[in-house]
N, C-alpha and C. Protein backbone atom coordinates (compact mmCIF):
# COMPACT_ATOMS: atom_id res chain seq x y z
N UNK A 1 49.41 5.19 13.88
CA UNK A 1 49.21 6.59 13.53
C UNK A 1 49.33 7.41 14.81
N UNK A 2 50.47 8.28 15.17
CA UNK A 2 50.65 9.45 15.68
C UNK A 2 49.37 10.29 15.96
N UNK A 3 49.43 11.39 17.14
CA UNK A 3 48.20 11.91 17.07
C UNK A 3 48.21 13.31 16.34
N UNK A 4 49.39 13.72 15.64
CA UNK A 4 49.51 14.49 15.04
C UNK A 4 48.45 14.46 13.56
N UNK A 5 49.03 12.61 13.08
CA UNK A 5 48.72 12.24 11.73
C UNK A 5 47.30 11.96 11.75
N UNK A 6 46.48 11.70 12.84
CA UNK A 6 45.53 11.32 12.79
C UNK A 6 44.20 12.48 13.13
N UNK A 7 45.38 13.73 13.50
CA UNK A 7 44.44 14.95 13.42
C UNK A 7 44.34 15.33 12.03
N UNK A 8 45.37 15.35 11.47
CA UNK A 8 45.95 15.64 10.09
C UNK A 8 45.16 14.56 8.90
N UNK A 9 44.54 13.57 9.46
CA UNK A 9 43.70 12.75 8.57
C UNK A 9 41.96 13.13 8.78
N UNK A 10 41.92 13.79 9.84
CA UNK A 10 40.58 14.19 10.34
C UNK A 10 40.25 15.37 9.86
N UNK A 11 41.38 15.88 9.91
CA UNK A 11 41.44 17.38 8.98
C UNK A 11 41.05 17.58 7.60
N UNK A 12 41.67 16.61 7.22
CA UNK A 12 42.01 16.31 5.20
C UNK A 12 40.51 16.03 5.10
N UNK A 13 39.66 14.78 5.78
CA UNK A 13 38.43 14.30 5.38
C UNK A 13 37.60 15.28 5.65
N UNK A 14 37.69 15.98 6.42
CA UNK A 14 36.37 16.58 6.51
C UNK A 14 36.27 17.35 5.81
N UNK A 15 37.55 18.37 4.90
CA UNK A 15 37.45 19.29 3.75
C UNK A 15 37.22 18.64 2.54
N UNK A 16 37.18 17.25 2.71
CA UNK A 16 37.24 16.66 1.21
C UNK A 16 35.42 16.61 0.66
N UNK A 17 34.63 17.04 1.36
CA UNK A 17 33.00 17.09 1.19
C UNK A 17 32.91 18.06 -0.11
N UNK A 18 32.11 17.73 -0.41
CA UNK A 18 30.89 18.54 -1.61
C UNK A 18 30.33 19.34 -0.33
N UNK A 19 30.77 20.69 -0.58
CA UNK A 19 30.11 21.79 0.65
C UNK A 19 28.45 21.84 -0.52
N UNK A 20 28.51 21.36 -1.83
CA UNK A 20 27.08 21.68 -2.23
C UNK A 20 26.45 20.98 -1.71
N UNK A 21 26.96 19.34 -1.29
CA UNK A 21 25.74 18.63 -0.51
C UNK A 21 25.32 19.22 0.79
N UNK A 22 26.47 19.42 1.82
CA UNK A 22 26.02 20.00 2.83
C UNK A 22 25.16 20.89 2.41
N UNK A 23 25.06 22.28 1.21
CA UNK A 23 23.55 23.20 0.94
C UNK A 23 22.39 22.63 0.82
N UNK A 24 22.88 20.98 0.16
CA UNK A 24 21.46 20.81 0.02
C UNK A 24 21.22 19.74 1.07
N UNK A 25 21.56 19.31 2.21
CA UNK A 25 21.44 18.55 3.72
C UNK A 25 20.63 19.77 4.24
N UNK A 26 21.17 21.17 4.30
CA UNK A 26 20.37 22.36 5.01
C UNK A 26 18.97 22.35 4.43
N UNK A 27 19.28 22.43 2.88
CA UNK A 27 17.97 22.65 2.14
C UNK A 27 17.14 22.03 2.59
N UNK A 28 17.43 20.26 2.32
CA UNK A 28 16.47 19.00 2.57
C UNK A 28 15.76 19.58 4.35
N UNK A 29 16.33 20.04 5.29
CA UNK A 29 16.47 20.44 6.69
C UNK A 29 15.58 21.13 6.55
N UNK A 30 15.62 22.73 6.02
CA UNK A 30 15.05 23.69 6.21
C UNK A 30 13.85 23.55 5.51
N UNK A 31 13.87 23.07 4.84
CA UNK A 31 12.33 22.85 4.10
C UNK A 31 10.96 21.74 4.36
N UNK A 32 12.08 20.78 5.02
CA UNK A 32 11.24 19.93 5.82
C UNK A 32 10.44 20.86 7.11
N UNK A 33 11.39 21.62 7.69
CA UNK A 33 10.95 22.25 8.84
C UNK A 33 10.03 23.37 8.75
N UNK A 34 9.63 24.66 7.68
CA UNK A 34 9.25 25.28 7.70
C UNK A 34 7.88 24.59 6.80
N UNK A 35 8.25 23.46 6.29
CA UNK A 35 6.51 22.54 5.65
C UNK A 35 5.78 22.33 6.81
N UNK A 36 6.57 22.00 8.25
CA UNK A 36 5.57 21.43 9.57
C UNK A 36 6.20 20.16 9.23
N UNK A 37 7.57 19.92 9.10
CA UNK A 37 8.00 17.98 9.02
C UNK A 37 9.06 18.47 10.29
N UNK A 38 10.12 17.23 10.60
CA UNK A 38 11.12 17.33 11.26
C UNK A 38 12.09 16.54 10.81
N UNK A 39 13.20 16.31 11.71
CA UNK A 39 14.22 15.35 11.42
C UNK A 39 14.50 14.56 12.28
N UNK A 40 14.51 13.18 12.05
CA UNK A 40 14.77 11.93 12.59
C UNK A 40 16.08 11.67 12.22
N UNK A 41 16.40 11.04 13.17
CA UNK A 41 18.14 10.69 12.84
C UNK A 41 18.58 9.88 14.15
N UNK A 42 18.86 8.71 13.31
CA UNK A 42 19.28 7.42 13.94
C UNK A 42 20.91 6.82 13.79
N UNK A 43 21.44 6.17 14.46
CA UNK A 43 22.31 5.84 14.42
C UNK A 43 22.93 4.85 15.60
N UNK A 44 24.02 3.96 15.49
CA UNK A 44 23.93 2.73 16.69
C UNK A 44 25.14 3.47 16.75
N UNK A 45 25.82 3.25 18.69
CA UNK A 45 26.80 2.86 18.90
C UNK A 45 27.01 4.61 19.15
N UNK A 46 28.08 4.99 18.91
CA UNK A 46 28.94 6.52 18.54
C UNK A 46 27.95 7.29 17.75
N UNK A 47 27.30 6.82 16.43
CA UNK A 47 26.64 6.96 16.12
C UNK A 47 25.21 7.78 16.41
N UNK A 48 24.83 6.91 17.16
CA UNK A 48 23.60 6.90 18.30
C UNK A 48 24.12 8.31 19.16
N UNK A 49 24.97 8.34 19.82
CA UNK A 49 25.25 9.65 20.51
C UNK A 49 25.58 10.55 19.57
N UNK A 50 25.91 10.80 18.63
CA UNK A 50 26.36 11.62 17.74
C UNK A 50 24.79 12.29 16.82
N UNK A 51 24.01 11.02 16.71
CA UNK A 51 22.45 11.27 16.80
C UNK A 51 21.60 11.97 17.54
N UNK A 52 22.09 12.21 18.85
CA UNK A 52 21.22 12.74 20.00
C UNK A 52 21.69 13.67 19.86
N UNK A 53 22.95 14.40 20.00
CA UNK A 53 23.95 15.65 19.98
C UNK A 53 23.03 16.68 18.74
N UNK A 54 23.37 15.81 17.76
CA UNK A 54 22.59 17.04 16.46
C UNK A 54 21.32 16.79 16.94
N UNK A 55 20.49 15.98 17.07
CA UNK A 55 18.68 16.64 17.47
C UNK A 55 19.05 17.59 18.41
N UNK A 56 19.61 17.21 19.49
CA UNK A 56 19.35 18.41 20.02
C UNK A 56 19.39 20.24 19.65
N UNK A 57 21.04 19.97 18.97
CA UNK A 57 21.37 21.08 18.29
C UNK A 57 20.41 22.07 17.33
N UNK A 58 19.73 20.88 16.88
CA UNK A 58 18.89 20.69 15.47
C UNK A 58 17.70 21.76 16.27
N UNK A 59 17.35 21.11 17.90
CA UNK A 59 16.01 22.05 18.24
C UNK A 59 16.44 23.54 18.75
N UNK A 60 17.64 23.34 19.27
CA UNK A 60 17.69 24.30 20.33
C UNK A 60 18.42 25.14 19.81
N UNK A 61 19.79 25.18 18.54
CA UNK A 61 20.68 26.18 18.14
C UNK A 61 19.46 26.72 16.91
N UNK A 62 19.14 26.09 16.18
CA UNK A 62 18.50 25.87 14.72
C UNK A 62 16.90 26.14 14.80
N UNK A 63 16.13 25.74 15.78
CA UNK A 63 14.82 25.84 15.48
C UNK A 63 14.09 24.82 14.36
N UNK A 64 15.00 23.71 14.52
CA UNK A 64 13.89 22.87 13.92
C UNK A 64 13.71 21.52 14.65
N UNK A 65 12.73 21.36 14.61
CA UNK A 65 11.63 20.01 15.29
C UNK A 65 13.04 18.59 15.11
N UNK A 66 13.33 18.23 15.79
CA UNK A 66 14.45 16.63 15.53
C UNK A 66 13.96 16.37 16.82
N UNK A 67 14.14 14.34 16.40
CA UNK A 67 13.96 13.24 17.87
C UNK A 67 14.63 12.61 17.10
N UNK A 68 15.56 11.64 18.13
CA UNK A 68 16.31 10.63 18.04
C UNK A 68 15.63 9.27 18.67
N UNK A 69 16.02 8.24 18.13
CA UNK A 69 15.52 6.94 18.87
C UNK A 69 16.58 6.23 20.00
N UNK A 70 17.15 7.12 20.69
CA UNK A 70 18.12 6.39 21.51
C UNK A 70 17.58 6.21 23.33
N UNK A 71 15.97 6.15 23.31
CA UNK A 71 15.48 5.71 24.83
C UNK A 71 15.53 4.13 24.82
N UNK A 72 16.23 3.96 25.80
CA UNK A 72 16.76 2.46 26.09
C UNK A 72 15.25 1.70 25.76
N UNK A 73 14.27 2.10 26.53
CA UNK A 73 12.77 1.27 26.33
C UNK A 73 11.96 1.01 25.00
N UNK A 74 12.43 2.23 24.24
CA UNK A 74 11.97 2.44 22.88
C UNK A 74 12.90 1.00 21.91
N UNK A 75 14.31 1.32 22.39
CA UNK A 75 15.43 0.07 21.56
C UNK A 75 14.89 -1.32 21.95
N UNK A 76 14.82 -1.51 23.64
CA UNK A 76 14.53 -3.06 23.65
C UNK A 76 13.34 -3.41 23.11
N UNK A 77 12.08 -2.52 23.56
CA UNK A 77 11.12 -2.83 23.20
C UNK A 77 10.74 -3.77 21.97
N UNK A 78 11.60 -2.97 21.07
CA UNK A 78 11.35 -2.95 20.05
C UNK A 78 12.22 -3.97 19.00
N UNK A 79 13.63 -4.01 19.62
CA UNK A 79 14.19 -4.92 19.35
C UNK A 79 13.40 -6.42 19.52
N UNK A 80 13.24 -6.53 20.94
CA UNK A 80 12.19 -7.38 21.26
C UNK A 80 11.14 -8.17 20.32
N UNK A 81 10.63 -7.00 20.21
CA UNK A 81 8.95 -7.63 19.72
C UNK A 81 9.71 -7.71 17.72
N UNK A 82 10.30 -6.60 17.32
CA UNK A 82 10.73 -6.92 15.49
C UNK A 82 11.94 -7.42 15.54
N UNK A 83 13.13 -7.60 16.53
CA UNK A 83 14.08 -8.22 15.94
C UNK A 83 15.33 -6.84 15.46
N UNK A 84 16.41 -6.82 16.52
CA UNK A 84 17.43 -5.87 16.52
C UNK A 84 17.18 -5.03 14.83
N UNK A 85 17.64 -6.24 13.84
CA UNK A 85 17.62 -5.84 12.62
C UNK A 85 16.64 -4.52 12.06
N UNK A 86 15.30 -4.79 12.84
CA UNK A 86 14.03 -4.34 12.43
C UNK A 86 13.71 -2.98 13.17
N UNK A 87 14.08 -2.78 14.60
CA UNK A 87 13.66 -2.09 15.25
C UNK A 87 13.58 -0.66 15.14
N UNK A 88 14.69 -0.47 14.12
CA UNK A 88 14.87 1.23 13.39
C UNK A 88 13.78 1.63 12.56
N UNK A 89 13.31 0.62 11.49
CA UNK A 89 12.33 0.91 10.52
C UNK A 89 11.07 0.51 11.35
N UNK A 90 10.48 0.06 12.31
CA UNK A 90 9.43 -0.11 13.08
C UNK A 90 9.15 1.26 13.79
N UNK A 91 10.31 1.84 14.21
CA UNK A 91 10.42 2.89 14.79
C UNK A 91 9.81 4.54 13.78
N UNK A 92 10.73 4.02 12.87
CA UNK A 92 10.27 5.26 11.62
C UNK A 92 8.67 4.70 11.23
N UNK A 93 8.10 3.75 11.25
CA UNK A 93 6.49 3.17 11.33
C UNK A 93 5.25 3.75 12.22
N UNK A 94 6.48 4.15 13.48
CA UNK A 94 5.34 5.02 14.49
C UNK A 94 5.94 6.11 14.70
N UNK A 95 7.04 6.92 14.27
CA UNK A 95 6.94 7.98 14.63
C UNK A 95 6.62 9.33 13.33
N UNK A 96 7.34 8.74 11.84
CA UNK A 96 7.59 9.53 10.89
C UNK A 96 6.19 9.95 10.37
N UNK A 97 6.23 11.14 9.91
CA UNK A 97 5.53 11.99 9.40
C UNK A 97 5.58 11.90 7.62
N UNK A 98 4.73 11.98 6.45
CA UNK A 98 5.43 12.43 5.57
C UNK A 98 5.95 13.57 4.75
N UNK A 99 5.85 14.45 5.97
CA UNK A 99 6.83 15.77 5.89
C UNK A 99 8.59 15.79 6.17
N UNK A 100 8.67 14.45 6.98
CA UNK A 100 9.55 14.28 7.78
C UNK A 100 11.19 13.87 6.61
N UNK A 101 12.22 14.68 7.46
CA UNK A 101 13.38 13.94 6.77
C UNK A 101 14.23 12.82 7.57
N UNK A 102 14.78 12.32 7.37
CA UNK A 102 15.22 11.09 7.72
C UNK A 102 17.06 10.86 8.00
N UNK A 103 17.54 11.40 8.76
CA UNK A 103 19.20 11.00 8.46
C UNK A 103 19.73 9.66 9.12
N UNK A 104 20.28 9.05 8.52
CA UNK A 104 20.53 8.09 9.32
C UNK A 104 22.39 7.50 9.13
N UNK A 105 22.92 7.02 9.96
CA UNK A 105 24.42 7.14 10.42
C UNK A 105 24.99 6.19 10.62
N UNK A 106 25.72 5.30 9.75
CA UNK A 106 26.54 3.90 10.22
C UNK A 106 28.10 3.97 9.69
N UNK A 107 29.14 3.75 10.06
CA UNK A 107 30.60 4.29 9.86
C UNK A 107 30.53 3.18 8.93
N UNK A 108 30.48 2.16 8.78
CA UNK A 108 30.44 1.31 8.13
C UNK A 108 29.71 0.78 6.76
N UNK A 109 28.67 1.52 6.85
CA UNK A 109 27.43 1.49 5.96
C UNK A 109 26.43 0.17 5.84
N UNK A 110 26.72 -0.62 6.41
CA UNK A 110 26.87 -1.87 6.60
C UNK A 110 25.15 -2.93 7.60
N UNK A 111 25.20 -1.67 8.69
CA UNK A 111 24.11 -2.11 9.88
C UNK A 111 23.10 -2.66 9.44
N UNK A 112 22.53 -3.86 9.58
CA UNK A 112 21.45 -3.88 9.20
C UNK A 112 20.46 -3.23 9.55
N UNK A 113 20.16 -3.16 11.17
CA UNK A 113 19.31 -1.92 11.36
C UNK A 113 18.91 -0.74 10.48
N UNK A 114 20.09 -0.16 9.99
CA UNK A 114 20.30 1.44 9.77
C UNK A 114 20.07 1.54 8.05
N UNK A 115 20.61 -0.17 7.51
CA UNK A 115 20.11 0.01 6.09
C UNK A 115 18.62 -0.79 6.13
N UNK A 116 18.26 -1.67 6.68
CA UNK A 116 16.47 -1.67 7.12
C UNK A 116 15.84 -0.32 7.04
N UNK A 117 16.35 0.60 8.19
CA UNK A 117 15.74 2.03 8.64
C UNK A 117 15.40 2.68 7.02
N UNK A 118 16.63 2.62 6.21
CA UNK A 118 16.64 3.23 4.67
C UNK A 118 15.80 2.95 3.92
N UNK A 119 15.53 1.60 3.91
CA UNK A 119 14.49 0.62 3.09
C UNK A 119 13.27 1.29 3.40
N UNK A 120 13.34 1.67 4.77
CA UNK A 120 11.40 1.60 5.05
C UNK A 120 11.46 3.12 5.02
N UNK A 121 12.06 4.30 4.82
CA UNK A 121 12.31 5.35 4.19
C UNK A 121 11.92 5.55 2.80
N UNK A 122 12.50 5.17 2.40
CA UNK A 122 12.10 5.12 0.58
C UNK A 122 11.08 4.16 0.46
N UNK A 123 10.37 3.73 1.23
CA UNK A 123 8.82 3.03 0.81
C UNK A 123 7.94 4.07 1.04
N UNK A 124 8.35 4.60 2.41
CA UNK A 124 7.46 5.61 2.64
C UNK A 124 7.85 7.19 2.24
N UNK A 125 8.36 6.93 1.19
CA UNK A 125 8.37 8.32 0.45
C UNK A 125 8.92 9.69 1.20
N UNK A 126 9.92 9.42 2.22
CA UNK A 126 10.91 10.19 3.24
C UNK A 126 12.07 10.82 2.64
N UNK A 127 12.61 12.26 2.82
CA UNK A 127 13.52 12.16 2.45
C UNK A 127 14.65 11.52 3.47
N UNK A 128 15.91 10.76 2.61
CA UNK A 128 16.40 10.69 3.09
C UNK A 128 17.92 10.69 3.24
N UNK A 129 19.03 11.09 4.48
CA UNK A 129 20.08 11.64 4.23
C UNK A 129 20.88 10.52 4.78
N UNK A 130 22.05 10.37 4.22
CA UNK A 130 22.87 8.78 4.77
C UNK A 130 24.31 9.37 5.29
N UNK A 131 25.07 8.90 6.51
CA UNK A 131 26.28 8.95 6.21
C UNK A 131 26.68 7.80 7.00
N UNK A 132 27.80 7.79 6.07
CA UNK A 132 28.31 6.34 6.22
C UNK A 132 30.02 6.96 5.74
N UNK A 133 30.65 5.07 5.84
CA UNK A 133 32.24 5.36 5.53
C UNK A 133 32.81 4.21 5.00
N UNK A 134 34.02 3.55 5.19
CA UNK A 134 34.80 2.95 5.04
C UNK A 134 34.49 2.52 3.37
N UNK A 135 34.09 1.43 3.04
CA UNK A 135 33.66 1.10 1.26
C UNK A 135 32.84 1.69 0.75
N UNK A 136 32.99 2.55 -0.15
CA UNK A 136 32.34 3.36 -1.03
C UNK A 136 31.03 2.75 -1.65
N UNK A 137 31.06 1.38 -1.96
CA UNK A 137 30.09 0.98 -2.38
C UNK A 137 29.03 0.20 -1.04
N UNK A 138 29.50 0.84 -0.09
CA UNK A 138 28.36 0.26 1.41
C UNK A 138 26.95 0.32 0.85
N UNK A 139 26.15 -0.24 1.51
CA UNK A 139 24.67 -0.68 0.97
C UNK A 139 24.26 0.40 1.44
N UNK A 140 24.26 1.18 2.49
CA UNK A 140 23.76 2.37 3.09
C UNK A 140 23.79 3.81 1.80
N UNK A 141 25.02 3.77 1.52
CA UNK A 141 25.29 4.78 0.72
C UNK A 141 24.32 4.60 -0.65
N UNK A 142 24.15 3.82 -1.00
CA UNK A 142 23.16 3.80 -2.52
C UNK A 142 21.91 3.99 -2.15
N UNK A 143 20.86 3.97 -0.45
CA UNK A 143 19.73 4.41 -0.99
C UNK A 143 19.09 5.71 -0.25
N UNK A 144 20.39 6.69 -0.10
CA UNK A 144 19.94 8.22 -0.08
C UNK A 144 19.90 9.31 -0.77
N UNK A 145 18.66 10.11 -0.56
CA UNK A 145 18.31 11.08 -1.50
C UNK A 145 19.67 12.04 -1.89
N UNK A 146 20.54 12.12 -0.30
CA UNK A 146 21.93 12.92 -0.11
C UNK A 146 23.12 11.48 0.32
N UNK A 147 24.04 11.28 0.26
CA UNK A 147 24.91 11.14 0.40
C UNK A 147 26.31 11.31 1.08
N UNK A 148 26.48 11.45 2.43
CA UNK A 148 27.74 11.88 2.29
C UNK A 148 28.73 10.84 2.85
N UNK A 149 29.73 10.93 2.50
CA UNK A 149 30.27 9.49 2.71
C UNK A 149 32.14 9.60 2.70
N UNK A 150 32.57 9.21 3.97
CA UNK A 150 34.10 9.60 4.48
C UNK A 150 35.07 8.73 3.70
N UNK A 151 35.85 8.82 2.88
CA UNK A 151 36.87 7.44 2.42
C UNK A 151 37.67 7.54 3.78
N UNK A 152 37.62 6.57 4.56
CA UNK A 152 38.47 5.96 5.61
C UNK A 152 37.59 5.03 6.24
N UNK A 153 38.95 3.83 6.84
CA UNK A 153 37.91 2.77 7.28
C UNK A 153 38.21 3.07 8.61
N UNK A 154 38.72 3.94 9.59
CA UNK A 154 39.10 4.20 11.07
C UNK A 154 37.80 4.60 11.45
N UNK A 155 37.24 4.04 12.42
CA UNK A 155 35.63 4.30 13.33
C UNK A 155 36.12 6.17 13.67
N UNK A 156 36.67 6.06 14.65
CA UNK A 156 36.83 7.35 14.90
C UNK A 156 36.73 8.61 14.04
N UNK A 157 37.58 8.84 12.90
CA UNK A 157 38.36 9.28 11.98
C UNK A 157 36.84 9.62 11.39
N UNK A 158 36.11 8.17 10.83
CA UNK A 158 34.80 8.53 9.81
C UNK A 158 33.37 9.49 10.75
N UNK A 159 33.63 8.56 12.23
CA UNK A 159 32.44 9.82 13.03
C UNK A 159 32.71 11.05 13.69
N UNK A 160 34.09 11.73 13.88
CA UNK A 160 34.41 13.26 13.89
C UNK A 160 33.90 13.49 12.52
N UNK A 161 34.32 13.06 11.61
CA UNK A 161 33.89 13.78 10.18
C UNK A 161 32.73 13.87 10.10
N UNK A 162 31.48 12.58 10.69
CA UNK A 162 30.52 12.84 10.06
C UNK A 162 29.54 13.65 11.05
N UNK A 163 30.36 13.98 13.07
CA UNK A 163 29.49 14.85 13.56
C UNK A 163 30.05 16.49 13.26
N UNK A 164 31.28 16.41 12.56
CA UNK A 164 31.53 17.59 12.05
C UNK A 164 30.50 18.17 11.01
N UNK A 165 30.47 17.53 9.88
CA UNK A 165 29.61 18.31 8.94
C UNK A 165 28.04 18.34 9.45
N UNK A 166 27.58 17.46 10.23
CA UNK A 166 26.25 17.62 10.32
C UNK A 166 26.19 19.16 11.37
N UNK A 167 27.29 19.23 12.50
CA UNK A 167 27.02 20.53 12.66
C UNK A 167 27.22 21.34 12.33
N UNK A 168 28.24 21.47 11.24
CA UNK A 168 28.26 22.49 10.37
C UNK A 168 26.61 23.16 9.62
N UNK A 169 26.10 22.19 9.46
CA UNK A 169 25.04 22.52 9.09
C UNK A 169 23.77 22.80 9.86
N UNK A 170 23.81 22.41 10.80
CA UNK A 170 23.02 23.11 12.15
C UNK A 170 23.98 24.49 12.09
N UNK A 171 25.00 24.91 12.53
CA UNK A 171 25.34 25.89 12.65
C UNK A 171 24.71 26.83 11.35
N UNK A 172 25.45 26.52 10.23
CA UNK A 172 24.56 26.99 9.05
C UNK A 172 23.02 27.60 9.34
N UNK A 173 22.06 26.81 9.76
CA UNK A 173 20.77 26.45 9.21
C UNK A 173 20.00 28.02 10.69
N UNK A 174 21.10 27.60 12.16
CA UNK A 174 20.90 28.92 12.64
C UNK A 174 21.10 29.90 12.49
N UNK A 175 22.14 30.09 11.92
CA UNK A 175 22.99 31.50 10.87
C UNK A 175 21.71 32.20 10.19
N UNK A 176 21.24 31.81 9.28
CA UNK A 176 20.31 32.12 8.46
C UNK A 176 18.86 32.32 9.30
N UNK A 177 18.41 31.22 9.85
CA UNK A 177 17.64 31.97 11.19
C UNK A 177 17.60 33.34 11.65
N UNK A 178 19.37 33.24 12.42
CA UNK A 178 18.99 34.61 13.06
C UNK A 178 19.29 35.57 12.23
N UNK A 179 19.57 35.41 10.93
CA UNK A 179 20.01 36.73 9.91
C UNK A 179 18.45 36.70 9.74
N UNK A 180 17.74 36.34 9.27
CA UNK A 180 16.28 36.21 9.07
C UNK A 180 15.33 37.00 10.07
N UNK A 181 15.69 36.72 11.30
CA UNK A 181 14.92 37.30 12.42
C UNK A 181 15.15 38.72 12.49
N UNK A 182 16.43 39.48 11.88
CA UNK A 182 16.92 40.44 12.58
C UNK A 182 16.90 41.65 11.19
């Protein structure tokens, strides 16, 4: 694939969303935040940085409360003592709130980590937001409250799309902010 075709495939996916889910990703967002919850949002690999990027966004464009789990001491630790698999949902054990929403990010849908992280989400009564890609029927994708999910199996291709829409919706979620303030 050309880099023409592969802008041109990055292009196509990211318009192909339910812009209603993205309303209700803001919703799930904004309502967590103005209850006194925040947003957690995990993810390995690309992922993981693509995780840190929106918390930040999340505090500083948007005004709402987000932490990511990507401190190296927090991962081994923890890997360590529960076991790579475990260390995401151990993590949501000591940090989550149950105000708190939950996004969590695997191109694959696949991680065990990241579908662990899901599991111990929906025990503890979290909302929670998934994106994932390549097989439609990924294990990740069946246990979120939202959904959004790229048809393509290219790593790249599925995480522009999926740090596209999440800032779309930070952008969104400040929009309304500062129309609000003013």
């Amino acid at each position: 694939m050309d880099c023409a075709a592969r802008l041109k495939a990055v292009a196509e996916h990211t318009v192909l969303v339910d812009v209603a889910m993205l309303e209700k990703v803001k919703h799930l967002i904004t309502k967590a935040s103005v209850g006194g919850g925040k947003v957690i949002i995990a993810g390995n690999g690309a992922s993981a940085a693509m995780a840190s990027h929106v918390a930040v966004d999340l505090t500083k464009v948007a005004g709402v409360r987000a932490i990511n789990f990507n401190e190296a001491d927090l991962i081994t630790c923890f890997a360590n003592d529960y076991g790579y698999e475990h260390w995401v949902e151990k993590a949501l054990d000591f940090y989550a709130d149950p105000k708190d929403v939950v996004i969590l990010i695997s191109s694959s849908g696949q991680s065990a980590n990241i579908v662990n992280a899901a599991l111990k989400a929906k025990t503890m009564c979290l909302k929670l937001i998934t994106l994932s890609g390549f097989n439609e029927d990924n294990r990740l994708k069946k246990l979120g409250d939202i959904n959004l999910w790229v048809n393509n199996s290219q790593y790249n291709i599925v995480e522009i799309v999926h740090q596209t829409w999440l800032l779309t919706v930070v952008d969104q979620i400040a929009a309304e902010r500062i129309s609000n303030e003013q």
